[in-house]
Protein backbone atom coordinates (compact mmCIF):
# COMPACT_ATOMS: atom_id res chain seq x y z
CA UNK A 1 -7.51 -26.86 3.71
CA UNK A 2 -8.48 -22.94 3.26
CA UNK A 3 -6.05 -21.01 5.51
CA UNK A 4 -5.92 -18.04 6.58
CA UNK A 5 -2.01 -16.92 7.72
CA UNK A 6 -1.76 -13.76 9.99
CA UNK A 7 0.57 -11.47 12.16
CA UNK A 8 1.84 -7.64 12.45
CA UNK A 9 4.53 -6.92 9.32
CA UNK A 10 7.84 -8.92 10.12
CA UNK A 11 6.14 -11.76 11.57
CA UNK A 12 7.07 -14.21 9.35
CA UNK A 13 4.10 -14.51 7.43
CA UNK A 14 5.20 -14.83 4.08
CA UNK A 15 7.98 -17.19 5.46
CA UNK A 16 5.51 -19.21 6.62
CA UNK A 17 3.03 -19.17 4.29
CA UNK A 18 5.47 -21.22 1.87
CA UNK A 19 6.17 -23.52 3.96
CA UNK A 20 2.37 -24.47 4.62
CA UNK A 21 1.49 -23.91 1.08
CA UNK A 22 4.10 -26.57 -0.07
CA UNK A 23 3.18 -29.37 3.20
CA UNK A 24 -0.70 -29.07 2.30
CA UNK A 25 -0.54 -28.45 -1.19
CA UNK A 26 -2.16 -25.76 -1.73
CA UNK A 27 -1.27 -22.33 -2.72
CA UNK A 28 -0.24 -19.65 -1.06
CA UNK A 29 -1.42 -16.20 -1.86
CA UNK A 30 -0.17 -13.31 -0.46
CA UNK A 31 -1.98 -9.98 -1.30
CA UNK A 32 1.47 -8.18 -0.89
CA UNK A 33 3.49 -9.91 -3.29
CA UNK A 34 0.15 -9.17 -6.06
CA UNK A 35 0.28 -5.14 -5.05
CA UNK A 36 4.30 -5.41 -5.37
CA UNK A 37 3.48 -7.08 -8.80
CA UNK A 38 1.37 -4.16 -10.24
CA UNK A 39 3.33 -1.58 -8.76
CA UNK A 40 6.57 -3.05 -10.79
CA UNK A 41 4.40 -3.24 -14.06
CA UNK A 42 2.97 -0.48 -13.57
CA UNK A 43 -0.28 -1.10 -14.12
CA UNK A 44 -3.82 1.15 -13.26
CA UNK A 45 -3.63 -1.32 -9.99
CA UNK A 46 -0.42 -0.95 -8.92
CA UNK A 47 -0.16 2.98 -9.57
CA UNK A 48 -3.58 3.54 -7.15
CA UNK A 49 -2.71 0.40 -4.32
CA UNK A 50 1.40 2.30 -4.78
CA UNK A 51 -0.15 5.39 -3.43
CA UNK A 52 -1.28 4.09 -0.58
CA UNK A 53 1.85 1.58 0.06
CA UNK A 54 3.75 4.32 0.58
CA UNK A 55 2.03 5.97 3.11
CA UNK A 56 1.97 2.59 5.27
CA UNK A 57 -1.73 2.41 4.54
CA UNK A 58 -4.33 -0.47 3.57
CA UNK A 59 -5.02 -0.74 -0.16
CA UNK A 60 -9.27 -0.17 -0.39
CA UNK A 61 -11.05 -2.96 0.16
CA UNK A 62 -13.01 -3.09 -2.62
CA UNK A 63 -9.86 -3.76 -5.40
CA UNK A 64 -7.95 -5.77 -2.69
CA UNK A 65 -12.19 -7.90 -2.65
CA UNK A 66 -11.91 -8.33 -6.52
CA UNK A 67 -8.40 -9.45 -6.55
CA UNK A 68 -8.94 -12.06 -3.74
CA UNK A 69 -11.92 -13.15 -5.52
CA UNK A 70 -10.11 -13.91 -8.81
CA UNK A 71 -7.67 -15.17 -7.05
CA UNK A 72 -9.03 -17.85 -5.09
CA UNK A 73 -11.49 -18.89 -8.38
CA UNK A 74 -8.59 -19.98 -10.28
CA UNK A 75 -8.13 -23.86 -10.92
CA UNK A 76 -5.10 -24.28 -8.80
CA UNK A 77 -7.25 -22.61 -5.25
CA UNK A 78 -9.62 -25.56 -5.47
CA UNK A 79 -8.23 -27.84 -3.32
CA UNK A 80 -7.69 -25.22 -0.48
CA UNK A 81 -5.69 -21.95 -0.26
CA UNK A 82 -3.38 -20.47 1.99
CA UNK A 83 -4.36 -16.26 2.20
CA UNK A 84 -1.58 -13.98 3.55
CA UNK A 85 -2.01 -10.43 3.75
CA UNK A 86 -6.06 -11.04 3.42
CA UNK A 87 -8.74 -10.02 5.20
CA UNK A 88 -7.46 -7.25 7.15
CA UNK A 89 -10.85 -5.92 8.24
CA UNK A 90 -14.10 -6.77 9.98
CA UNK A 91 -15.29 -5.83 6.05
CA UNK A 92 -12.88 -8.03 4.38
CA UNK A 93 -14.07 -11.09 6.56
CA UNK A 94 -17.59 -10.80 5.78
CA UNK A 95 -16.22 -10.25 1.94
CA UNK A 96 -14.03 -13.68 2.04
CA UNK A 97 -16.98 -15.45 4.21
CA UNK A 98 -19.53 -14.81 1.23
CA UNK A 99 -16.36 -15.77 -1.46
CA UNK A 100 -16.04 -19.39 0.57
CA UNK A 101 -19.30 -19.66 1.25
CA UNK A 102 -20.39 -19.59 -2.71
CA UNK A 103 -17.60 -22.01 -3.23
CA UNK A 104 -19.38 -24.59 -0.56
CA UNK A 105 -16.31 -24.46 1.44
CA UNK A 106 -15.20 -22.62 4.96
CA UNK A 107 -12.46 -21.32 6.69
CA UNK A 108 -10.74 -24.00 8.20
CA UNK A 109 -7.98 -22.44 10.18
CA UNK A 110 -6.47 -18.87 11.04
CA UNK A 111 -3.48 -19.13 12.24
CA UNK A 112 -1.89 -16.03 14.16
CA UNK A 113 2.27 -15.34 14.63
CA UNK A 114 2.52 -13.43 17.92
CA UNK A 115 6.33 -11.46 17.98
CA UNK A 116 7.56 -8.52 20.06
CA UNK A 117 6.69 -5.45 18.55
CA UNK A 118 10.40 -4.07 18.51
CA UNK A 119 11.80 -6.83 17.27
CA UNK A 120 9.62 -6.82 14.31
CA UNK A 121 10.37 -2.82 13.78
CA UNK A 122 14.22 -4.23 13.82
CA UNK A 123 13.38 -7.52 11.51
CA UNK A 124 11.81 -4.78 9.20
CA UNK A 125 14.39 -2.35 8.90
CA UNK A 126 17.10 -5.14 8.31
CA UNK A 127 14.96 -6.30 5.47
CA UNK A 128 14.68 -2.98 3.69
CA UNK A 129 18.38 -2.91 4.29
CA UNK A 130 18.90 -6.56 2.31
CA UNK A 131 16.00 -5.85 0.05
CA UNK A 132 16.50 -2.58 -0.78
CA UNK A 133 12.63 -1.88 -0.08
CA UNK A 134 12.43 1.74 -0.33
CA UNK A 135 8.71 1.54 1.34
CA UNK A 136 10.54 -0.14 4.59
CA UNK A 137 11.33 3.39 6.84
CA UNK A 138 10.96 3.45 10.51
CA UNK A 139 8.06 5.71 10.50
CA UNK A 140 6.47 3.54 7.49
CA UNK A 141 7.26 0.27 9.66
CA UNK A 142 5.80 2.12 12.65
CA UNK A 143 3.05 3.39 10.74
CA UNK A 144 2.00 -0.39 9.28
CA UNK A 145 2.36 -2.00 13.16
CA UNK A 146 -0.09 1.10 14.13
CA UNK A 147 -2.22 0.24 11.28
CA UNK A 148 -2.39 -3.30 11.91
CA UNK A 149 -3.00 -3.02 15.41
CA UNK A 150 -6.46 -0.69 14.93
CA UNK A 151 -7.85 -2.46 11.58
CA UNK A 152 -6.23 -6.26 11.77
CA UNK A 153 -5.83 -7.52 15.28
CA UNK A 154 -9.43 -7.12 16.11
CA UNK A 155 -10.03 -9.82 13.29
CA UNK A 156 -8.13 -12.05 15.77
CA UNK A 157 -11.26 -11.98 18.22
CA UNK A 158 -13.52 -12.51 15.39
CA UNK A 159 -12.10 -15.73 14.35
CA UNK A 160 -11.39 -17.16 18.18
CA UNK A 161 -15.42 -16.64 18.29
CA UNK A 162 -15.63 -19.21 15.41
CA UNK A 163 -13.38 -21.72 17.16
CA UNK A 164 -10.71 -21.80 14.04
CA UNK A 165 -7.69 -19.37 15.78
CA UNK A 166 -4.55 -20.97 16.16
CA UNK A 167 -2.02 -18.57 18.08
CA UNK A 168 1.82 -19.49 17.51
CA UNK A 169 4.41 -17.94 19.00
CA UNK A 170 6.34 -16.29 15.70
CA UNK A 171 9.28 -15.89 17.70
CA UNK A 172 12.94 -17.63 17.26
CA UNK A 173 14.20 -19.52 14.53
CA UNK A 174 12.37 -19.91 11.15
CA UNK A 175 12.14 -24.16 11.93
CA UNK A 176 11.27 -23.55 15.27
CA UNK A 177 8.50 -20.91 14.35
CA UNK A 178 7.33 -24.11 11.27
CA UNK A 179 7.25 -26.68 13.76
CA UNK A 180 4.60 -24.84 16.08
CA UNK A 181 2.57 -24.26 12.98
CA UNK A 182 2.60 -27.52 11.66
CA UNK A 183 1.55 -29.07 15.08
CA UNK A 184 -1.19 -26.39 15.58
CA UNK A 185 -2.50 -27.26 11.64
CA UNK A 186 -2.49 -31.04 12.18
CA UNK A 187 -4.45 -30.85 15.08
CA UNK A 188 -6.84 -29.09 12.95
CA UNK A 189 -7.24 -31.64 10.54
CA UNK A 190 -7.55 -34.36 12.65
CA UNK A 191 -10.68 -32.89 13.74
């Protein structure tokens, strides 16, 4: 299976995106934990996608492109791939349908966590809180939901066109919120 996972910051994604990695086997890449990565090791990557963390902004497209790319090449992507964080706009889409499309493979599922937008601003700030993320203010939290909503959420409409959206409600407990995805992905690949 090649998933796609998606959903405003404090959805659940990367929550989630364990959980499906680990049922179908395949892994889970989230574009977030690679930026996190760089920025910690400080590396030419890290110190340009840092700038723009900060400021509750998209890394550019074209190093977030290569790093997919790589990404989803390597030996253990084969099989399928779970993407979290990835594509975030109408660009990025026609970037990862070219990278599948090489690969003789498509996108068989996007699956979308819908949540309240204030309890996400509250999920966030409880996290920085417990995770010490310095990056997690309100106005950087409100900032990222703003960003999301103009760049990401028309992606949603892109992929219901193709007949491969699955919208779960990414509300209530973490099993609950599993359960609906699981359901939503087997129906997928019973098809």
């Amino acid at each position: 299976m090649r998933l796609i996972i998606m959903g405003p910051p404090g959805a659940g994604k990367g929550t989630q995106a364990a959980f499906i990695g680990e049922k179908f086997e395949i892994p889970a890449i989230s574009t977030g934990d690679i930026f996190r990565a760089n920025v910690a090791d400080g590396t030419p990557l890290g110190v340009e996608a840092k700038r723009y963390m900060d400021a509750g902004e998209y890394v550019p497209d074209e190093v977030t492109n290569s790093m997919v790319r790589n990404r989803i090449a390597e030996p253990d992507a084969e099989p399928g791939f779970l993407l979290d964080g990835y594509p975030r706009t109408v660009a990025q889409v026609e970037e990862l349908d070219q990278m599948v499309q090489d690969s003789g493979h498509r996108i068989d599922a996007v699956v979308v966590l819908t949540c309240d937008e204030e309890e996400l601003i509250a999920r966030l700030l409880q996290r920085a809180e417990t995770d010490g993320r310095a990056d997690d203010t309100e106005d950087v939290i409100r900032r990222r939901q703003e960003v999301y909503t103009e760049q990401t959420a028309p992606l949603i409409d892109v992929y219901r066109s193709r007949g491969v959206l699955q919208e779960v409600d990414g509300m209530g407990e973490v099993d609950e919120v599993t359960q609906r995805i699981f359901a939503a992905l087997d129906s997928v690949s019973e098809s």
